[in-house]
Protein backbone atom coordinates (compact mmCIF):
# COMPACT_ATOMS: atom_id res chain seq x y z
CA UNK A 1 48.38 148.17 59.40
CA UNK A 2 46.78 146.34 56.81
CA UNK A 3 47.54 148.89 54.22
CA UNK A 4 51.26 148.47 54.69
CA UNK A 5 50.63 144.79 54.62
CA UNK A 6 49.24 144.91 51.55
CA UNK A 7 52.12 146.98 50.32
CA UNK A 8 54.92 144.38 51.14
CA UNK A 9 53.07 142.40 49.62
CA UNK A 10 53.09 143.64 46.33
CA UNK A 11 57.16 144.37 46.97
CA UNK A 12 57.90 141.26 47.76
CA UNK A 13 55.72 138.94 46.54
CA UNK A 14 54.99 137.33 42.69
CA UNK A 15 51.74 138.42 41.43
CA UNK A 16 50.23 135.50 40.72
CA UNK A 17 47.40 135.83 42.60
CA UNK A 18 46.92 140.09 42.27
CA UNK A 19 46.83 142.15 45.48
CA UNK A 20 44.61 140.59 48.30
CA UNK A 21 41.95 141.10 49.34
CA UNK A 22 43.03 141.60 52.96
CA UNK A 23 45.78 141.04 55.47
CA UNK A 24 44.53 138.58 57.92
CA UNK A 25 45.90 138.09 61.53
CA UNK A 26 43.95 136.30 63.94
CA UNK A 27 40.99 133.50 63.12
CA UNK A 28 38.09 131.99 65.42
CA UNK A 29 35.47 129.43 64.67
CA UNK A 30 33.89 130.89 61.38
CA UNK A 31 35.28 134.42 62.40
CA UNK A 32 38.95 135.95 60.80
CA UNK A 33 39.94 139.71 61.74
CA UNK A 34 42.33 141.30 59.74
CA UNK A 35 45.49 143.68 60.60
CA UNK A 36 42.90 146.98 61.12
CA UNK A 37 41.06 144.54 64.28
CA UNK A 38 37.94 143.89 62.09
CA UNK A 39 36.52 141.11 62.01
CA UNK A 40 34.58 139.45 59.08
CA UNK A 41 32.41 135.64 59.10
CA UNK A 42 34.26 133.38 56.95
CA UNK A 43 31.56 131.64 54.23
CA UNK A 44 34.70 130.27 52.07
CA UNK A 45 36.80 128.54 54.63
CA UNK A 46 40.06 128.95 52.65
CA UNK A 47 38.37 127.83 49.46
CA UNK A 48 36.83 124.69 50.97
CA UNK A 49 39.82 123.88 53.34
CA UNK A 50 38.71 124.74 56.85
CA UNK A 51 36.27 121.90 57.48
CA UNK A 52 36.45 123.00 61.44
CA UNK A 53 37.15 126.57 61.09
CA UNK A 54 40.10 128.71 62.24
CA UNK A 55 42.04 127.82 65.86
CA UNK A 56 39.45 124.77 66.20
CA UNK A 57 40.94 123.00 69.75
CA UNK A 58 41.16 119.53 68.32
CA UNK A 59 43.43 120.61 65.56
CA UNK A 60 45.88 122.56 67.88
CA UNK A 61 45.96 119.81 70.20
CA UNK A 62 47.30 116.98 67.40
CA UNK A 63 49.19 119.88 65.74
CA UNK A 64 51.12 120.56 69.81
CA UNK A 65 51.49 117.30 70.45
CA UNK A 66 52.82 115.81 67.10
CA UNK A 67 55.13 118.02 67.19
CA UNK A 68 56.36 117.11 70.04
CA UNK A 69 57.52 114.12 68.80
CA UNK A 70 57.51 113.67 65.40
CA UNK A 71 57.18 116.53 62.53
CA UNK A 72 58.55 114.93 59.65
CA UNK A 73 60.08 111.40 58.81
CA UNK A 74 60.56 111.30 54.97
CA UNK A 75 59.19 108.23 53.15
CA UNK A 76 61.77 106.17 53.69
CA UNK A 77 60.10 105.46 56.86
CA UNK A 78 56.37 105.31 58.41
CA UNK A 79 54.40 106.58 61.54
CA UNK A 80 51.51 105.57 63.49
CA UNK A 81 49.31 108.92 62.05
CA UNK A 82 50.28 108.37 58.58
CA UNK A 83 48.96 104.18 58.63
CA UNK A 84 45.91 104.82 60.98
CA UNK A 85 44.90 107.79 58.57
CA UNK A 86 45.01 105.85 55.47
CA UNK A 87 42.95 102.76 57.46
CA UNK A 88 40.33 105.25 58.38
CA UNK A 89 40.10 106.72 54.54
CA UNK A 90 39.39 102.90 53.19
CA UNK A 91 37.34 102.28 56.04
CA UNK A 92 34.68 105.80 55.37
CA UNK A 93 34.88 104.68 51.63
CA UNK A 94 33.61 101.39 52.51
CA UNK A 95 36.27 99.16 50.73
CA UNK A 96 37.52 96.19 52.13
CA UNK A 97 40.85 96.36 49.56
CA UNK A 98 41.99 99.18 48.59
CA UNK A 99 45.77 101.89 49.22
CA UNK A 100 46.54 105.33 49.95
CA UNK A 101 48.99 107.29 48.78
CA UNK A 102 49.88 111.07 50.76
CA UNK A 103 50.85 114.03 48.95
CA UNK A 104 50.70 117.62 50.12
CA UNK A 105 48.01 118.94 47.66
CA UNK A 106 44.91 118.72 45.89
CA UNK A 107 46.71 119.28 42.59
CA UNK A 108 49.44 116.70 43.57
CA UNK A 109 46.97 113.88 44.14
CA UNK A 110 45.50 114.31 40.73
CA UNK A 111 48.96 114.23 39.54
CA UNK A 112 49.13 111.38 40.86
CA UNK A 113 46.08 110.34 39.49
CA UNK A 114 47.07 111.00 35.90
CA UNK A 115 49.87 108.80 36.43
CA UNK A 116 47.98 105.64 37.69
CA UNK A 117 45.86 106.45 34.34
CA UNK A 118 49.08 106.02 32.81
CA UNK A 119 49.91 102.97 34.99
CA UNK A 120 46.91 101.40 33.94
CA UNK A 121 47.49 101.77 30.18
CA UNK A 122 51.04 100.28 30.26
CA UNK A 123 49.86 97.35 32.32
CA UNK A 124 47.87 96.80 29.54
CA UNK A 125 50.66 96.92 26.91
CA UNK A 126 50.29 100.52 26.54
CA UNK A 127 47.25 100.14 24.32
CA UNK A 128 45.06 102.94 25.99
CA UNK A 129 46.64 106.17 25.57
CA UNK A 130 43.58 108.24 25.89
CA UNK A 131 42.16 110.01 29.44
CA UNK A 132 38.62 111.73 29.38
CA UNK A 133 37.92 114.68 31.41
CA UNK A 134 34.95 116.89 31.33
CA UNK A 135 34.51 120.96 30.34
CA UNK A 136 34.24 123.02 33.24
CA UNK A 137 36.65 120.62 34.81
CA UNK A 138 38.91 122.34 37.13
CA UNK A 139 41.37 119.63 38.97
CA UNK A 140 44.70 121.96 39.81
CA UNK A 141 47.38 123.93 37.74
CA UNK A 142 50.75 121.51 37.95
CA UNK A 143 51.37 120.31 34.45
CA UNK A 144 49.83 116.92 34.34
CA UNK A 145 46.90 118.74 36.47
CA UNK A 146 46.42 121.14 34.21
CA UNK A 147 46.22 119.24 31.54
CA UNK A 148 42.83 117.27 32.85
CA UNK A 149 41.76 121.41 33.81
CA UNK A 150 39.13 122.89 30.89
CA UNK A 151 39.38 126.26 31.14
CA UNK A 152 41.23 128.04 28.69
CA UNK A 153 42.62 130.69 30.39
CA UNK A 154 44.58 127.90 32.48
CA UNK A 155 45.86 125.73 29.86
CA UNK A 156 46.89 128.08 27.48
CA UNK A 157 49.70 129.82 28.81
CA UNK A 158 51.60 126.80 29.73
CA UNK A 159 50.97 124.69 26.20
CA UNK A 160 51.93 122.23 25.41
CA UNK A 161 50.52 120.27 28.06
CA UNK A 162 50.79 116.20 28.27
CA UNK A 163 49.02 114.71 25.96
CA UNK A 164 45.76 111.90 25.31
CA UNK A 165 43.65 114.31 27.15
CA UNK A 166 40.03 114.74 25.41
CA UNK A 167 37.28 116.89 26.64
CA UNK A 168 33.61 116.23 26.62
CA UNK A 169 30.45 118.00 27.53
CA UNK A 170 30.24 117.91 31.58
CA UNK A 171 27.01 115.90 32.04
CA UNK A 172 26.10 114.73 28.36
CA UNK A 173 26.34 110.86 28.43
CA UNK A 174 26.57 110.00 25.14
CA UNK A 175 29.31 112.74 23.93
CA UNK A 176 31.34 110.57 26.89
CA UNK A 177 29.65 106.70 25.25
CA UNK A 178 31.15 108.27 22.43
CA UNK A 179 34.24 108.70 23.12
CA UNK A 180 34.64 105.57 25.01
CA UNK A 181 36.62 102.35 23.55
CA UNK A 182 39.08 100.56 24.56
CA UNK A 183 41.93 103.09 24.50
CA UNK A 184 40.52 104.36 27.20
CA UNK A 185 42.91 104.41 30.12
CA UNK A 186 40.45 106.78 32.64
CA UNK A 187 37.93 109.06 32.82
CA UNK A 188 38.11 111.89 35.71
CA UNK A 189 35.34 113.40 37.02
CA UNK A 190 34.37 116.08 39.92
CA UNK A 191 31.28 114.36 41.41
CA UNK A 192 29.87 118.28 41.39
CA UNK A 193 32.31 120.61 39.78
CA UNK A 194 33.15 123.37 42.16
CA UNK A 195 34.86 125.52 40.18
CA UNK A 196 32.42 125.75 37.18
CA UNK A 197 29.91 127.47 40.24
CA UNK A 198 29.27 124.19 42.25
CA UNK A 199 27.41 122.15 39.25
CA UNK A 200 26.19 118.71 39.21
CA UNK A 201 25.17 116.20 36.56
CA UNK A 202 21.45 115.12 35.39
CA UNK A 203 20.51 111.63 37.31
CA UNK A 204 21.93 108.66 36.99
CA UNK A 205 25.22 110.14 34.98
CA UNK A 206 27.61 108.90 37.43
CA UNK A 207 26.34 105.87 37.32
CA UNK A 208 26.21 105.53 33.49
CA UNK A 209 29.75 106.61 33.41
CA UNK A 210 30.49 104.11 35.84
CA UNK A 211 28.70 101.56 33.79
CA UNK A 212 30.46 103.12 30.34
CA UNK A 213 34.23 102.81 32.29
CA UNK A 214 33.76 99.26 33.52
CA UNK A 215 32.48 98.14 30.32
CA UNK A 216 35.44 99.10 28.69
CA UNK A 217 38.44 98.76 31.12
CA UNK A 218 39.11 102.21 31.93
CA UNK A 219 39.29 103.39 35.35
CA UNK A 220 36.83 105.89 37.04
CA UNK A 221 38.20 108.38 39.15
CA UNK A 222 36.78 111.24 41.00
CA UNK A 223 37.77 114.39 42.11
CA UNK A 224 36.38 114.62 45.70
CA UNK A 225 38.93 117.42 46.55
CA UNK A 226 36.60 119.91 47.11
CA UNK A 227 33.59 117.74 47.73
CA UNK A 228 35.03 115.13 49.80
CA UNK A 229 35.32 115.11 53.83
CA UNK A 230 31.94 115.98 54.56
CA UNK A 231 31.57 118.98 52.37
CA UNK A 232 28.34 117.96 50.55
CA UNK A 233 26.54 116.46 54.32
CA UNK A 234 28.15 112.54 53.89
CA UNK A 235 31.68 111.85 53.84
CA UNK A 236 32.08 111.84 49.88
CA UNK A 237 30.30 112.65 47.16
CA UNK A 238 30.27 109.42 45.52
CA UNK A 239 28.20 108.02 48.51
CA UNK A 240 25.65 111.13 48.77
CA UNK A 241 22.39 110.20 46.67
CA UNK A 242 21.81 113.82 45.85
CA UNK A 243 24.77 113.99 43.86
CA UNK A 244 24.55 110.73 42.13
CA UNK A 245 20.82 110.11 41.82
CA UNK A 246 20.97 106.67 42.99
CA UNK A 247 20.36 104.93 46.47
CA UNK A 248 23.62 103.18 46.72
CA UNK A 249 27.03 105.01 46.12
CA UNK A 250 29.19 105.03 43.36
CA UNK A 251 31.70 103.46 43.48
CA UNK A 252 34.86 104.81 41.61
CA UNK A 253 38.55 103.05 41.12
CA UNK A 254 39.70 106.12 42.62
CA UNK A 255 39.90 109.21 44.20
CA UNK A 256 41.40 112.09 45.47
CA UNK A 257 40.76 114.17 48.39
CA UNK A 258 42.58 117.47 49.54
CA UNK A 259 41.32 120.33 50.96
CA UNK A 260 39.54 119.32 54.30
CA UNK A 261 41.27 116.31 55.03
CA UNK A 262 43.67 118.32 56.89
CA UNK A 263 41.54 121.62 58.06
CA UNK A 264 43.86 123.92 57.16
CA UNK A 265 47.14 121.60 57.22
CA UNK A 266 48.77 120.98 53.59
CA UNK A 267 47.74 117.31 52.25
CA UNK A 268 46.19 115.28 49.68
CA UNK A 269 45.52 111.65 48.85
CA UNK A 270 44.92 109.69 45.92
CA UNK A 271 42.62 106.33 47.08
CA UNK A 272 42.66 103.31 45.35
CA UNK A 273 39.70 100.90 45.33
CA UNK A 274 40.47 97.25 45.10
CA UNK A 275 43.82 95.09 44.79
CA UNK A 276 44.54 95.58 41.08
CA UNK A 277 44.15 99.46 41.12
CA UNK A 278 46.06 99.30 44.38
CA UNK A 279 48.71 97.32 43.06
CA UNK A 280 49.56 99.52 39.51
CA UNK A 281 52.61 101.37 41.55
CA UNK A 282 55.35 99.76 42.44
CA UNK A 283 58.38 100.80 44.08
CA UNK A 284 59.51 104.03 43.16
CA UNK A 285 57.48 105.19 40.45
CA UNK A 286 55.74 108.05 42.30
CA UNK A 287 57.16 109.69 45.72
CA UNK A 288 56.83 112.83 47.91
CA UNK A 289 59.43 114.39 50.43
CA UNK A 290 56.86 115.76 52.46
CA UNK A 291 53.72 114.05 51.91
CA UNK A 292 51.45 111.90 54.56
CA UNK A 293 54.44 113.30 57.43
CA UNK A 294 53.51 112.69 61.05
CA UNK A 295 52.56 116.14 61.43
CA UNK A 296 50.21 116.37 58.32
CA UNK A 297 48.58 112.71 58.99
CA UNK A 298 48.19 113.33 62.92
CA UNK A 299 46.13 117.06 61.78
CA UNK A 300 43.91 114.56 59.82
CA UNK A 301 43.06 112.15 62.19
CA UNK A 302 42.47 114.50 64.39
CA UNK A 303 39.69 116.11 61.80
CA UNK A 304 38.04 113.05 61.09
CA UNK A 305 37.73 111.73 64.36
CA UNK A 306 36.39 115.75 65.44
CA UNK A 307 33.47 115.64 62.65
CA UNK A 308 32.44 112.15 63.53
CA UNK A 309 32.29 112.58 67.43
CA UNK A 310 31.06 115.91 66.97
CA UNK A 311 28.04 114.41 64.77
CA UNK A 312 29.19 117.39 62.00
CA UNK A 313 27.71 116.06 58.98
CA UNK A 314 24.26 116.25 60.56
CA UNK A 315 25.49 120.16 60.90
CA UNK A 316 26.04 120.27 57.42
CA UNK A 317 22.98 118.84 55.91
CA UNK A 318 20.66 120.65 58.41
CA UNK A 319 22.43 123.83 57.85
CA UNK A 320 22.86 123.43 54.65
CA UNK A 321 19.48 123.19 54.00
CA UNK A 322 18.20 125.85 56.00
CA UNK A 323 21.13 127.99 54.10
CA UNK A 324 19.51 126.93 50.82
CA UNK A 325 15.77 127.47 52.06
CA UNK A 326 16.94 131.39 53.19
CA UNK A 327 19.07 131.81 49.93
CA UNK A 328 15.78 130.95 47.55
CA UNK A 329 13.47 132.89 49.12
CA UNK A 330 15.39 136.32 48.64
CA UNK A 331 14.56 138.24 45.29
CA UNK A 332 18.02 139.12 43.76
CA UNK A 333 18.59 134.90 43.57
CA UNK A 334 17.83 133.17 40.50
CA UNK A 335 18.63 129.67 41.71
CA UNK A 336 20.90 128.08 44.54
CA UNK A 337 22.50 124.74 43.57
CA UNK A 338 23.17 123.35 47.41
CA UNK A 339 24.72 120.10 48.12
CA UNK A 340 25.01 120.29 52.30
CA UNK A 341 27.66 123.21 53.05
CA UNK A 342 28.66 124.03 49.27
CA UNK A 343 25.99 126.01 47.54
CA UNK A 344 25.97 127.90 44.17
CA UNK A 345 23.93 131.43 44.72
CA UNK A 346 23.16 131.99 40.40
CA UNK A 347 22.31 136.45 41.30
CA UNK A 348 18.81 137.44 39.39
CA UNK A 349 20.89 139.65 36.91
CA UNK A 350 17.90 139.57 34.89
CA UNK A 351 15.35 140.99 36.52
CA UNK A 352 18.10 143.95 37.06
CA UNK A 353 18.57 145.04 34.07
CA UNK A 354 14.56 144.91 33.57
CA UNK A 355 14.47 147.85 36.04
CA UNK A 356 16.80 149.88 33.29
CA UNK A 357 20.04 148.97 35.84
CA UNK A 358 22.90 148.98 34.56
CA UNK A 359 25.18 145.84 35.82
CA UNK A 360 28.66 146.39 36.98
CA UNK A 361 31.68 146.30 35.04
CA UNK A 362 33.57 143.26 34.93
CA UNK A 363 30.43 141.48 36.51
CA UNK A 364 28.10 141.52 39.18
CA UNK A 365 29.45 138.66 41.49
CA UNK A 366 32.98 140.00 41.81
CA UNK A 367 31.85 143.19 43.02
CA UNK A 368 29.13 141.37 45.41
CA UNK A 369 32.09 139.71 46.59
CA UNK A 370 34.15 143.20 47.41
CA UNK A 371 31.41 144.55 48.60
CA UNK A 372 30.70 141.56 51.29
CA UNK A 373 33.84 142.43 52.64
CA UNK A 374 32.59 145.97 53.47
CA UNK A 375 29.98 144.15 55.43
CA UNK A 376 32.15 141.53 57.04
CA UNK A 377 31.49 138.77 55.08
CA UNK A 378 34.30 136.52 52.83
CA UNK A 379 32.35 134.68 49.88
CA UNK A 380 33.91 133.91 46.55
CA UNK A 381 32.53 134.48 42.90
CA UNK A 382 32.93 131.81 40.36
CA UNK A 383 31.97 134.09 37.81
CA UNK A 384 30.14 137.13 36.34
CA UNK A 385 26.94 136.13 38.24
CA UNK A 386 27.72 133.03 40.54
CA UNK A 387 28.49 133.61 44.20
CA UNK A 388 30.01 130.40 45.78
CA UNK A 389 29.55 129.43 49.92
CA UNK A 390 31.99 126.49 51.39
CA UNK A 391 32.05 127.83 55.13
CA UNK A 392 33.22 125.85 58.08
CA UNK A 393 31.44 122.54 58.28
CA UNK A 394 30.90 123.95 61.91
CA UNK A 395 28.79 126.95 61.08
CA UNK A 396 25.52 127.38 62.70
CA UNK A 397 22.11 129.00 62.00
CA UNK A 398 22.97 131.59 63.88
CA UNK A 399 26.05 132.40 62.26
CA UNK A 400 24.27 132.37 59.04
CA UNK A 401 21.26 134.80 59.62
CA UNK A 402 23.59 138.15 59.20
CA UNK A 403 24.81 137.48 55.69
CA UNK A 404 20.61 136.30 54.31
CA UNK A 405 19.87 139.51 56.06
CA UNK A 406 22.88 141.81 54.67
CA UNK A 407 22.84 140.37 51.18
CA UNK A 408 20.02 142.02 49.40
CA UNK A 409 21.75 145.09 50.56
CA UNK A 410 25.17 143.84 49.24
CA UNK A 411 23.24 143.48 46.13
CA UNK A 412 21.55 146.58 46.09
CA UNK A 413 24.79 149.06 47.13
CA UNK A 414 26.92 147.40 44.01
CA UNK A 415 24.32 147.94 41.24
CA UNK A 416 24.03 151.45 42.70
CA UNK A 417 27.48 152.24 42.59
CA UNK A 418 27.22 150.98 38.73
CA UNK A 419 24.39 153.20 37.69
């Protein structure tokens, strides 16, 4: 069954993102089974997007019942979900003033994004041109995305991109000072970069960028699409003080969110902190058919409210850290990078190829990751020797046990299939 899956696939679909890995049917809590009836722990949740898992109750429920009544409105009018899920945003984020705006992707919102950079420079006479991002940086593939995105591999197939973007050394504070002057419409910045192998910044950077944007008039923005919504153990990044290094959160001009927001349900948000940041679109500059729909908005609400009742951010930092504790003590990991339920396993490659080991070709955490699946497990590889976790904020101790136990083996089969 999966097999001739797999091959209509390949008939019938652009091959943008290669063959599959699998062809999956039916999905559980933190469990999926493909089209064969096996079934396999999910440690990637859809990249980051199924904050309560697969066929969670709560999300069926507002799903059924929005449906119902209202799937989809346009933007020419409004709905109960789509205002009461942009109060709750402003209200987690702890801003008394501040705006959403609903699109249907991560990528979208930081469109958006770029274009309230460029809102902000032609309020201001269109005297700051400029937008700095960071290397490593991924934030989406759309054009105006893209062009904020670092890696080369991205960009260059689609130059020329939009323009005024510069690029600076992810965590080095004065390349950034630098760089900063007054034509300086924004700076954009994953609180920890995902992408790049789930990465942070030394202490205190956020805040010095913070410090370097207000002193200059350019807007901060952050990328919480893969970190926001609980992901790193509090509801954003920007207000956890292991990511920032500082006691009190902070506080950007805005963000966007994506990815768990709507557990599995397609839409993003860019947040704007404050009336003046709030007030840089006006009528008809930006717009989305789809985006912040009953149906979308409703799935949200219905997210948020299940992770707060549920008391699912103590889940994540308590099994986050016991994830973490498991991860270092095995001897094939280097280092784990761990911020709540989004952890960065760096594989010992070294001490491999000390025992005259040969590694794989093409890498030794791609073929980790193929390999998992053998085993029943879906992780992802960020590259040639990171392996990246982002399961279901819901995930338990339990549930975790089988992969710390099964992944020295992992490790063990895919060298000796290399040698």
């Amino acid at each position: 069954m999966t097999e001739n899956l797999l091959e209509r696939y390949q008939r019938s679909m652009t091959n943008m993102f290669g063959t599959p890995a699998q062809a999956l049917v039916k999905g559980e809590g933190v469990y999926v089974w493909d089209a064969d009836g096996k079934r396999y722990t999910d440690f990637l949740a859809g990249i980051a997007v199924n904050a309560l898992g697969h066929a969670h109750p709560a999300i069926v429920e507002a799903l059924t019942e929005q449906a119902k009544t209202l799937g989809h409105i346009s933007n020419l009018f409004t709905s109960l979900p789509q205002v009461g899920l942009a109060e709750r945003l402003l209200a987690m984020a702890g801003i008394s003033e501040g705006a959403a705006f609903f699109a249907n992707s991560g990528t979208e919102a930081n469109e958006a994004a770029f274009k309230l950079a460029r809102r902000h420079s032609h309020a201001q006479g269109g005297s700051r041109p400029k937008v700095i991002a960071l290397q490593n940086a991924f934030h989406g593939r759309t054009m105006g995305a893209l062009a904020l995105t670092w890696k080369p591999q991205y960009r260059e197939p689609f130059e020329p991109l939009p323009g005024g973007v510069v690029f600076v050394p992810a965590g080095d504070i004065e390349a950034l000072k630098a760089q900063m002057d007054d034509t300086v419409a924004a700076v954009i910045v994953e609180p920890v970069q995902g992408e790049a192998g789930v990465r942070d910044f030394p202490p205190g950077y956020l805040q010095q960028v913070r410090q370097a944007c207000t002193e200059h008039g350019a807007l901060l923005i952050f990328d919480e699409i893969q970190s926001g919504i609980g992901r790193t153990g509090t509801w954003f990044a920007f207000q956890n003080p292991q990511v920032t290094g500082t006691a009190d959160p902070v506080l950007p001009d805005a963000m966007t969110l994506a990815k768990g927001l709507g557990g599995g349900m397609p839409i993003g948000a860019l947040v704007t902190f404050g009336k003046d940041v709030s007030e840089l679109f006006t009528a008809g500059q930006h717009g989305t058919t789809f985006g912040g729909n009953p149906l979308a908005t409703a799935t949200a609400l219905a997210v948020l409210e299940t992770i707060e009742s549920d008391n699912i951010l103590h889940n994540v930092r308590t099994v986050g850290t016991y994830l973490e504790q498991q991860l270092h003590a095995l001897p094939i990991v280097k280092t784990v990078r761990a911020y709540g339920l989004w952890q960065g396993i760096e594989l010992d490659t070294e001490a491999i190829t000390a025992q005259g080991m040969r590694l794989p070709e093409g890498g030794l955490a791609p073929k980790v990751v193929a390999k998992a699946l053998d085993y029943g497990y879906i992780i992802n590889a960020t590259d040639q020797t990171t392996l990246r976790l982002a399961p279901p904020l819901i995930i338990t101790t339990e549930q975790v046990d089988p992969l710390i136990q099964d992944l020295p083996n992992i490790v063990a089969e895919t060298v000796a299939e290399a040698n």
